[in-house]
Structure formats: structure tokens, C-alpha cells
N, C-alpha and C. Protein backbone atom coordinates (compact mmCIF):
# COMPACT_ATOMS: atom_id res chain seq x y z
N UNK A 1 116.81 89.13 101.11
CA UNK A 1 116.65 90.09 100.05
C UNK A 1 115.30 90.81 100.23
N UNK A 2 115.44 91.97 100.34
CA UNK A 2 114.09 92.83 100.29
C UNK A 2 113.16 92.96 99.20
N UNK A 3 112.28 92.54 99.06
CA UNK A 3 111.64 92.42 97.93
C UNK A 3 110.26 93.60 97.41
N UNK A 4 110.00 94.44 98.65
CA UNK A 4 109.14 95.24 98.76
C UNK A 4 108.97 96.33 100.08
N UNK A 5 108.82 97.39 99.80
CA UNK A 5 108.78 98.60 100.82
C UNK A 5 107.55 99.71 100.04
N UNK A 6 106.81 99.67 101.77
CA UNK A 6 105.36 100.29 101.15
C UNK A 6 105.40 101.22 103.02
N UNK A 7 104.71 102.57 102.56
CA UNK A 7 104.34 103.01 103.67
C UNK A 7 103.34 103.59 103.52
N UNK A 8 102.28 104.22 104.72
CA UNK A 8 101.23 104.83 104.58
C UNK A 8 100.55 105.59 105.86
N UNK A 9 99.90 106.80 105.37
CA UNK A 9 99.72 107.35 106.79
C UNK A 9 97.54 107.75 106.52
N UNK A 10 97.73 107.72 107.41
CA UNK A 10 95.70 107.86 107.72
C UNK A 10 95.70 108.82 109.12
N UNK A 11 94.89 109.53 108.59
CA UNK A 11 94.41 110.63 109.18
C UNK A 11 93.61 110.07 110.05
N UNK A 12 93.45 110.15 111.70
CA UNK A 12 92.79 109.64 112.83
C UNK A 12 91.09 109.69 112.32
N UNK A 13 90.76 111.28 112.32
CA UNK A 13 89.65 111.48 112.20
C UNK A 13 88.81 110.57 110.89
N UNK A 14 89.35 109.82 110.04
CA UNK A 14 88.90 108.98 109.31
C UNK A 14 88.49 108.03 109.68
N UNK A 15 88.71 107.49 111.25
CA UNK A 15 88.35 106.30 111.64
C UNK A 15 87.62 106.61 112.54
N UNK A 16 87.15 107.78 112.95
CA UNK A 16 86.12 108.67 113.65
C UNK A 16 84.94 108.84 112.56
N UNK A 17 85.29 108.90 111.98
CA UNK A 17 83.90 108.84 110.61
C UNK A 17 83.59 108.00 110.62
N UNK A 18 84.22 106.50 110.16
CA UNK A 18 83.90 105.05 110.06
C UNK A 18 83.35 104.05 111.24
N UNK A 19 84.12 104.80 112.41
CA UNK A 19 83.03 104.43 113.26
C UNK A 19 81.53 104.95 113.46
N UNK A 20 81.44 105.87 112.93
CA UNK A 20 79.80 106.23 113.01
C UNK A 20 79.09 105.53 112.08
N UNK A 21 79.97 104.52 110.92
CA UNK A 21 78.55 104.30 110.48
C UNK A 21 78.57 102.36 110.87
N UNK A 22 77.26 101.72 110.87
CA UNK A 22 77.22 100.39 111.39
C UNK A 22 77.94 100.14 110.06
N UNK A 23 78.62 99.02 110.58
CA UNK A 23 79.39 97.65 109.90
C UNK A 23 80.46 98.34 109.17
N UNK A 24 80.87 99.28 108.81
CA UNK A 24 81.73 99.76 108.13
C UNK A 24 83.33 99.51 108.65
N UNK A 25 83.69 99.41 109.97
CA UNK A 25 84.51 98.50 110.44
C UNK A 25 84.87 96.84 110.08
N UNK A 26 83.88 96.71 110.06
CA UNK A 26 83.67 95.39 110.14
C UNK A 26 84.12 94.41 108.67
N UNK A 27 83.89 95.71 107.74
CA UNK A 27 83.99 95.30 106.19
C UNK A 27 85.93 95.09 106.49
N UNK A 28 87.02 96.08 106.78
CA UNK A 28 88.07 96.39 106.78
C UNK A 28 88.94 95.89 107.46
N UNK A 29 88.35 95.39 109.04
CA UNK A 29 88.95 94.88 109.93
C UNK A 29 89.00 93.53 110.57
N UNK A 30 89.69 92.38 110.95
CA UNK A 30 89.30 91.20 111.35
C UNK A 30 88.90 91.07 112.50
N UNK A 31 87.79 90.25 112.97
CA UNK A 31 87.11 90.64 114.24
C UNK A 31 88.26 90.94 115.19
N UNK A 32 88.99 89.63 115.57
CA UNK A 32 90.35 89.70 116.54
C UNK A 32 90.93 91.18 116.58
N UNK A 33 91.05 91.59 115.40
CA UNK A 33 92.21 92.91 115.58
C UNK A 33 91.16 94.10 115.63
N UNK A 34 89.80 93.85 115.21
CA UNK A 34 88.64 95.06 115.71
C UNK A 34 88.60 94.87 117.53
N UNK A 35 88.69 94.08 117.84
CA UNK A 35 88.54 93.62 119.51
C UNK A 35 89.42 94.26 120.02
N UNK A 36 90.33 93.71 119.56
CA UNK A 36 91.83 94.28 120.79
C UNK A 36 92.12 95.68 120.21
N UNK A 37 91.74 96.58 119.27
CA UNK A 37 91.63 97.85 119.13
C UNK A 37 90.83 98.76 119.97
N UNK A 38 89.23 98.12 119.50
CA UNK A 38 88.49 99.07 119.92
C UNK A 38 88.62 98.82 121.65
N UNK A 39 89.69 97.60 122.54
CA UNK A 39 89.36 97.63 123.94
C UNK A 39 90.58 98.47 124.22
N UNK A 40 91.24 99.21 123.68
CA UNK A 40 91.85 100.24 124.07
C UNK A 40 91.42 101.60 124.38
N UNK A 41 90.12 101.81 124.69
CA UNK A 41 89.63 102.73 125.23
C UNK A 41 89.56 104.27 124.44
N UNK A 42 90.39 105.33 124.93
CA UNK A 42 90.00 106.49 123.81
C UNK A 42 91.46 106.63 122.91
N UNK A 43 92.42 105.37 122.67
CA UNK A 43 93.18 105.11 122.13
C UNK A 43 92.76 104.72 120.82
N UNK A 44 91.23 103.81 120.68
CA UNK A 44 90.74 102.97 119.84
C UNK A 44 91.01 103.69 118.46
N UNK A 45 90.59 104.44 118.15
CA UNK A 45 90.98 105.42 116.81
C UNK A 45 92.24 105.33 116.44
N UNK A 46 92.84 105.47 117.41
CA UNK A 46 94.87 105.76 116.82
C UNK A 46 95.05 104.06 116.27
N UNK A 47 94.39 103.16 117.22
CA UNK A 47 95.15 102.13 117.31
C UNK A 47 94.34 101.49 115.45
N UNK A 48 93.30 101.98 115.26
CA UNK A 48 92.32 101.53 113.95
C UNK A 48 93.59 102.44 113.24
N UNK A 49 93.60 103.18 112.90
CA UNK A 49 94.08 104.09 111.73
C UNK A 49 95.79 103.83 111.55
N UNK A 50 96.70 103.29 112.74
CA UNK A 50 97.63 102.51 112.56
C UNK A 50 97.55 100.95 111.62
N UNK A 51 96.44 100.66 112.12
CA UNK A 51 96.53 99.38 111.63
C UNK A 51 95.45 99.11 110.08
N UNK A 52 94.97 100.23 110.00
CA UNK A 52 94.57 100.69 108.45
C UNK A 52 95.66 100.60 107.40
N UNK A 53 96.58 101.79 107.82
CA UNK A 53 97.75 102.44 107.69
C UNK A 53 98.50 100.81 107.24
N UNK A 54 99.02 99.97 108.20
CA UNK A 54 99.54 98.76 107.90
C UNK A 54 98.72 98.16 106.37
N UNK A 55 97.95 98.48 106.10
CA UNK A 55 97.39 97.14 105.51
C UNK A 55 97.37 97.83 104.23
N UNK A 56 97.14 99.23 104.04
CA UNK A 56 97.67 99.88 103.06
C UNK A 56 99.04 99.74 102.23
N UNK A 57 100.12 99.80 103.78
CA UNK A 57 101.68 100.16 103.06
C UNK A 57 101.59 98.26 102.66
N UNK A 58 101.23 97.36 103.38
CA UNK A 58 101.48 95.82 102.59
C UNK A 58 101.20 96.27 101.04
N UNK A 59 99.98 96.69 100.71
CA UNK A 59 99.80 96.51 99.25
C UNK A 59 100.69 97.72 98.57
N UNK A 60 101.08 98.41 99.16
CA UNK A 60 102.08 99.27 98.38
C UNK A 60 103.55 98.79 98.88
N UNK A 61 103.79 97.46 99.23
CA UNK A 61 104.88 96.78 99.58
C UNK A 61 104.84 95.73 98.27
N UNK A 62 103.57 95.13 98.33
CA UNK A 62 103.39 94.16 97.18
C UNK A 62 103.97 94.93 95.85
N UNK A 63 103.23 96.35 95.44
CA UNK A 63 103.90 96.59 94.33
C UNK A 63 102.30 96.81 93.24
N UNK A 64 101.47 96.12 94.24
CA UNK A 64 100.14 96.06 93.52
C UNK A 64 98.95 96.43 93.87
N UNK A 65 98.90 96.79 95.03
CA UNK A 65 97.91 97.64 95.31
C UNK A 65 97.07 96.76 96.20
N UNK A 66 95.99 96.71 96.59
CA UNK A 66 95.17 95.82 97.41
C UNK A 66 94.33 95.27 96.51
N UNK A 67 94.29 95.13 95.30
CA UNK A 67 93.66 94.49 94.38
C UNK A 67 93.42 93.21 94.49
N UNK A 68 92.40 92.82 94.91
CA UNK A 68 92.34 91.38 94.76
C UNK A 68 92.36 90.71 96.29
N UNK A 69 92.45 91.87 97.38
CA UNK A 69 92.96 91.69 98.69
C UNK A 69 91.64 91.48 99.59
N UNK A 70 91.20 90.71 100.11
CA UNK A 70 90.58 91.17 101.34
C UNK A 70 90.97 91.83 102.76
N UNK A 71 90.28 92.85 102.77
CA UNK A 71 91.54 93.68 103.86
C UNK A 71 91.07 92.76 105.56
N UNK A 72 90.29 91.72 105.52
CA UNK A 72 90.27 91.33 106.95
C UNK A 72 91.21 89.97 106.73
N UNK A 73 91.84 89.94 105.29
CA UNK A 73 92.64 89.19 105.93
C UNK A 73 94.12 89.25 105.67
N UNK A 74 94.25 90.82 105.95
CA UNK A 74 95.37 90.89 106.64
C UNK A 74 95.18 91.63 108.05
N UNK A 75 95.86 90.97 109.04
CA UNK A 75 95.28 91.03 110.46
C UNK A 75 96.75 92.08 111.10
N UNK A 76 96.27 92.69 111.92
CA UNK A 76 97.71 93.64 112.23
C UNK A 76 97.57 93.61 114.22
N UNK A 77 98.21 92.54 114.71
CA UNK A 77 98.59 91.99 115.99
C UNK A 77 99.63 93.19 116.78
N UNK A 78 99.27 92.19 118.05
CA UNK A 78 100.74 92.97 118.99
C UNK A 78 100.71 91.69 119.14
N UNK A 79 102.17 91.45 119.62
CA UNK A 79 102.74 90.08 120.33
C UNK A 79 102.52 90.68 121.62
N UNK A 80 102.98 89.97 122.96
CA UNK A 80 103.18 90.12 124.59
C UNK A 80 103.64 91.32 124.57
N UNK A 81 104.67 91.64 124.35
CA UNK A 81 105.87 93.09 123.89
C UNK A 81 104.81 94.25 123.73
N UNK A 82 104.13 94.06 123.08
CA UNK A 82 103.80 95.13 122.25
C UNK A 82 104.26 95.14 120.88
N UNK A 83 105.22 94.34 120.48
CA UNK A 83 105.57 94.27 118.76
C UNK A 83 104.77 94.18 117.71
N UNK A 84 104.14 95.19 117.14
CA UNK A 84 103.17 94.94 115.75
C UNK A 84 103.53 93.91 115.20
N UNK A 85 102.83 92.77 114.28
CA UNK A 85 102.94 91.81 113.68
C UNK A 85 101.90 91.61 112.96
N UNK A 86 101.94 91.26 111.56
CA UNK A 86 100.89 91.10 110.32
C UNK A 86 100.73 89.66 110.33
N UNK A 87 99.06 89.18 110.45
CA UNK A 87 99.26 88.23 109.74
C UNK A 87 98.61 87.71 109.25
N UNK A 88 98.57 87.15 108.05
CA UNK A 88 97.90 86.94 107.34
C UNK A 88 97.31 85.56 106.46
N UNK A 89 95.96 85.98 105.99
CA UNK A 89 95.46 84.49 105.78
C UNK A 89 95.05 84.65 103.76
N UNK A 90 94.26 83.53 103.86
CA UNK A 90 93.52 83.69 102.19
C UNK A 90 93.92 84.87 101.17
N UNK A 91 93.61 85.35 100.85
CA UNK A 91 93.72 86.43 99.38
C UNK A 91 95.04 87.36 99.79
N UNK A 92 95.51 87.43 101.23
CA UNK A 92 96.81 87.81 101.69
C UNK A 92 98.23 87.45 101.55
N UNK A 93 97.69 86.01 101.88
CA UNK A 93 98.98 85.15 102.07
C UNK A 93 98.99 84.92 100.39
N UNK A 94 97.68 84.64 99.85
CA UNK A 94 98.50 84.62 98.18
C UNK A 94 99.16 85.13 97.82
N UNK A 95 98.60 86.87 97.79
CA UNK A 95 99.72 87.48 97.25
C UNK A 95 100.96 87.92 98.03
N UNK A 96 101.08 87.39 99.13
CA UNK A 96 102.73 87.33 99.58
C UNK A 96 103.11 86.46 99.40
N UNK A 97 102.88 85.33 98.98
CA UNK A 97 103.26 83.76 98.71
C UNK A 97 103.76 84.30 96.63
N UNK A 98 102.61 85.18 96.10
CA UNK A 98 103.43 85.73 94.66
C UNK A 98 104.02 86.51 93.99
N UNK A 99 104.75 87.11 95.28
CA UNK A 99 105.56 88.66 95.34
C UNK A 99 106.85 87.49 95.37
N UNK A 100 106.55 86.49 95.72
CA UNK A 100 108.22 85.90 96.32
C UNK A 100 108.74 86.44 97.79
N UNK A 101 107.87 86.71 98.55
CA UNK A 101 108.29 87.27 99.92
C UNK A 101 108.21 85.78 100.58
N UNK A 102 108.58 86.03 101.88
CA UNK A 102 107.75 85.20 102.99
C UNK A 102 107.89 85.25 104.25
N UNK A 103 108.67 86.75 104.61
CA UNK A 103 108.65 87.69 105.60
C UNK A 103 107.82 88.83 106.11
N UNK A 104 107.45 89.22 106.22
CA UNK A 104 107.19 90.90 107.11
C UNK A 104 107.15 91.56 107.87
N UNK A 105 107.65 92.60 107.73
CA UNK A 105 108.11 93.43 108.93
C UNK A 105 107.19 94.49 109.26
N UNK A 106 106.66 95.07 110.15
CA UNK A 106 105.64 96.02 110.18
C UNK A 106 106.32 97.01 111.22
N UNK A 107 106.38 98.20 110.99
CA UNK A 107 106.62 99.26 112.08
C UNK A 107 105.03 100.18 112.30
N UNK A 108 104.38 100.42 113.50
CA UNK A 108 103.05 101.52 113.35
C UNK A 108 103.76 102.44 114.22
N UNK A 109 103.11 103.73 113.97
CA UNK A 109 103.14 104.82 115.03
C UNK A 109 102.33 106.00 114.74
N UNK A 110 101.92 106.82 115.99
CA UNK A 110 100.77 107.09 115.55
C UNK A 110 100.78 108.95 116.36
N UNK A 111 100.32 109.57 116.53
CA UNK A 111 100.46 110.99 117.21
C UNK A 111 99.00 111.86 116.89
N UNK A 112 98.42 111.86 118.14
CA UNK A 112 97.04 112.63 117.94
C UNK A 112 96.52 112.92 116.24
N UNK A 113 96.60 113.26 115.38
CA UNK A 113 95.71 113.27 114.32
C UNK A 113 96.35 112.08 113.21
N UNK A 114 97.22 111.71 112.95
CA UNK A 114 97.81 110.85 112.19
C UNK A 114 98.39 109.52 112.38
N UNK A 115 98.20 108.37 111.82
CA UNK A 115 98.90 107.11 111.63
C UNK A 115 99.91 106.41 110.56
N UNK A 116 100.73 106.12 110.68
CA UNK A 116 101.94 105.78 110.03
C UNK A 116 102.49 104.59 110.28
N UNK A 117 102.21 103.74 108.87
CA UNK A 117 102.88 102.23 108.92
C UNK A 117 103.98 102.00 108.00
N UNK A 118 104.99 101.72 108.14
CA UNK A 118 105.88 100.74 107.31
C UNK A 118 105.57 99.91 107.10
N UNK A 119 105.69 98.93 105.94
CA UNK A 119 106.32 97.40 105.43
C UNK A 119 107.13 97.28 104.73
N UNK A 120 107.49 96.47 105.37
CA UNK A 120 108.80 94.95 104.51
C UNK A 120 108.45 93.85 104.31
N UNK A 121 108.75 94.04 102.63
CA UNK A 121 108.31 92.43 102.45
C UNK A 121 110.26 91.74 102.27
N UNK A 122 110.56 90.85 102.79
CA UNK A 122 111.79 90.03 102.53
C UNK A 122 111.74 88.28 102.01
N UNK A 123 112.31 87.93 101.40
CA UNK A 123 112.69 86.63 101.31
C UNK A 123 114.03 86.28 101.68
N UNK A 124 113.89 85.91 102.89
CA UNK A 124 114.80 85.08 103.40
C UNK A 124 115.18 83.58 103.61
């Protein structure tokens, strides 16, 4: 049963701003998924503002907004594949543990100025 659908899109050049200033990454992103972003070379921007984008549509999947959320801990992975995958710890997993989910599905994609995430939250 689907219990939640959230999407969201971020403008590249927003994460071109945020990188100019110190630590401001750092507040938003979990080290792991700041790493394997920013080592994508002049991709690093698309691949931040996708995975912004993710952590946004979760809380507009929840239904509640990121209230209460720490955004480093929801973490936005590739598996081997390349398959986006969320995952998440502390103030995250609560509130997907009190939506009644205990699935998610993440789609990113991204095109020179813009990023675009889906979520699904399901209980299966």
C-alpha cells in the first residue's frame, strides 16, 4: 500500500551557491553521500541538487514536511548499478517508522540546470 508520494526539483545553480560558502554542505549532506558526490568531478552539482531534491520529495512524501528532520540523516546512495537508494538513520527513520511506511523508492534525474526526485513511501 502506498502510503506517500512527494516530488521535488532544485535548480543546479543553487548548489553552486552553497558550495561557495564553508560548511554549508556539510550542514545538509552526510559525509558518505558529500564524498561520492563531490568525486564526480564537474558532475558534482547535478549529482548535490539530485540528491537535495530526494530529501525534499521524502518530506513531502511524509506528508509533513522536514520538520523535525535532520537532513544528514537522510542519506541518498547509488548501489553497484547505479540505482539511487535512501537511507536512512535517527530523526529519518522515525518519521518513516510514523508515517507507517517501511519502504522507499527513490527515482533522481537531473539535465544541465535542474534536479528532480521522486518518492515512495510503501508499506509492504
Amino acid at each position: 500500500m502506498i502510503i506517500g508520494i512527494g516530488v521535488d526539483i532544485v535548480h543546479v545553480r543553487r548548489m553552486e551557491r552553497w558550495r561557495r560558502v564553508p560548511g554549508l554542505l556539510e550542514r545538509f549532506f552526510h559525509p558518505g553521500e558529500l564524498s561520492a558526490s563531490l568525486s564526480r568531478g564537474s558532475g558534482d552539482v547535478l549529482s548535490l541538487a539530485a540528491r537535495f531534491a530526494a530529501k525534499e520529495a521524502f518530506g513531502k512524501a511524509l506528508g509533513t514536511g522536514l520538520v523535525g528532520i535532520v537532513l544528514k540523516d537522510i542519506m541518498v546512495i547509488n548501489r553497484h548499478n547505479g540505482r539511487p537508494e535512501i537511507k536512512l538513520g535517527g530523526t529519518a527513520r522515525a518519521a518513516l517508522e510514523k508515517s507507517g511506511a517501511n519502504t522507499v523508492h527513490v527515482s533522481l534525474t537531473h539535465e544541465r540546470d535542474n534536479a528532480v526526485a521522486m518518492v515512495v513511501l510503501e508499506l509492504v
